[in-house]
Protein backbone atom coordinates (compact mmCIF):
# COMPACT_ATOMS: atom_id res chain seq x y z
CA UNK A 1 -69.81 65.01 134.85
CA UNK A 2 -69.45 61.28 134.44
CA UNK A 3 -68.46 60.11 130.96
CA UNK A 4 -70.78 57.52 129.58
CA UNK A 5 -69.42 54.11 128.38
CA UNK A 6 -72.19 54.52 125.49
CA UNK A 7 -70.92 56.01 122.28
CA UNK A 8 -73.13 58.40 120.05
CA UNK A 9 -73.51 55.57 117.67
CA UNK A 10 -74.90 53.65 120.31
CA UNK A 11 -77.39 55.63 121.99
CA UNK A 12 -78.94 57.00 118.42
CA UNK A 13 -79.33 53.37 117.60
CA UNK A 14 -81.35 52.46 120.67
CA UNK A 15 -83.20 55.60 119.93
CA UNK A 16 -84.45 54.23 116.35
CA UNK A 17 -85.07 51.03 117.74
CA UNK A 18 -87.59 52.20 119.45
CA UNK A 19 -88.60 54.43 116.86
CA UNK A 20 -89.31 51.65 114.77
CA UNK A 21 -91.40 49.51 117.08
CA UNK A 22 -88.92 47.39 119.36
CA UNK A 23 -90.15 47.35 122.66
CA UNK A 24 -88.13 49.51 125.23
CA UNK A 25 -87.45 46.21 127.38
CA UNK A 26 -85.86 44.09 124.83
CA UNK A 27 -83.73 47.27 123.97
CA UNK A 28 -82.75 47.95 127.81
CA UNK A 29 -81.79 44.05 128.47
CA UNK A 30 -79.89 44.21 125.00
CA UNK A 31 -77.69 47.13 125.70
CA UNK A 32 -77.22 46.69 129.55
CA UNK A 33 -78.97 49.86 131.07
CA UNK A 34 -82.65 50.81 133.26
CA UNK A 35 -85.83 51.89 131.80
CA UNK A 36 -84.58 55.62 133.10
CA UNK A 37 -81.29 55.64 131.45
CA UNK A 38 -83.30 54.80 128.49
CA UNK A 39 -85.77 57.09 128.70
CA UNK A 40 -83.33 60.03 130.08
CA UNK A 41 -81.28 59.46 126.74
CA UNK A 42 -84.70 60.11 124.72
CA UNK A 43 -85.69 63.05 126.59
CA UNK A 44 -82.22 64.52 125.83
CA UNK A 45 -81.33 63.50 122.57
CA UNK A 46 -84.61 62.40 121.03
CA UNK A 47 -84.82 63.26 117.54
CA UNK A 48 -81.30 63.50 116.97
CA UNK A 49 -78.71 62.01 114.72
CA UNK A 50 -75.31 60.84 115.16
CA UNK A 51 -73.67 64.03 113.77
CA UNK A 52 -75.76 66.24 116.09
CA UNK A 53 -75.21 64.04 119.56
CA UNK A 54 -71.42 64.21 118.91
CA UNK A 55 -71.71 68.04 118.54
CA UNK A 56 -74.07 68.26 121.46
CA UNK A 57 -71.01 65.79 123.48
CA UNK A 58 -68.64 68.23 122.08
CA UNK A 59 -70.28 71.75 123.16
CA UNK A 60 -71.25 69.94 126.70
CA UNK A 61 -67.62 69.36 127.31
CA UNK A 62 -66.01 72.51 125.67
CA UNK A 63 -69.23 74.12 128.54
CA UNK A 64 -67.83 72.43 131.35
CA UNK A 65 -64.49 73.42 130.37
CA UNK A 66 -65.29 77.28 130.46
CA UNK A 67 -67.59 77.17 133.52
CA UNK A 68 -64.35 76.04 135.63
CA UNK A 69 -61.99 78.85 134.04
CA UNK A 70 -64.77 81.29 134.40
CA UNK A 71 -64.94 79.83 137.89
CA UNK A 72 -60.77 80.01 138.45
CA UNK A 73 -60.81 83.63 137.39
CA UNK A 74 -63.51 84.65 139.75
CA UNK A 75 -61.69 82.97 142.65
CA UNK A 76 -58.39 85.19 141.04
CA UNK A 77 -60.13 88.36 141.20
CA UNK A 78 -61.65 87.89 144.55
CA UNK A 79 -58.55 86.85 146.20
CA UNK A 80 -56.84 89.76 144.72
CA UNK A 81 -59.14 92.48 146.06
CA UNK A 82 -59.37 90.59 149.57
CA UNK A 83 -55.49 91.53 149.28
CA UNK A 84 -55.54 95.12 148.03
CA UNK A 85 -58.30 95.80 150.79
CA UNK A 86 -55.96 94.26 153.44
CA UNK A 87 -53.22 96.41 152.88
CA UNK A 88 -55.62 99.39 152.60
């Protein structure tokens, strides 16, 4: 997963700007990204603060971090019994 060069801090402020009436293109030209960054950043953390997007960052991460040991040991096992059914 590509990091994003926006911080937490960042992103929730665009997200109040908006909130509070500044239009979505000003905010886009200001900060450098498309209308569908934009709107892909509301759709996924809409409604949150900066506390709970650096949690959500956090738990995303830690995720992808156990999906690719979970995904190491399944590789383990399966090359193990490919080897106890050879020598069988």
């Amino acid at each position: 997963m590509k990091k994003s060069k926006f911080t937490e801090v960042q992103i929730a402020y665009a997200l109040r700007q908006s909130e509070a009436g500044t239009r979505v293109e000003d905010i886009c030209r200001q900060m450098g990204v498309s209308q569908a960054t934009f709107f892909a950043w509301k759709k996924k953390y809409g409604g949150l603060g900066v506390t709970e997007l650096r949690k959500l960052r956090q738990l995303e991460e830690e995720n992808i971090q156990l999906k690719k040991l979970v995904a190491d040991l399944s590789l383990d096992k399966q090359m193990l019994q490919d080897v106890i059914k050879k020598k069988l």
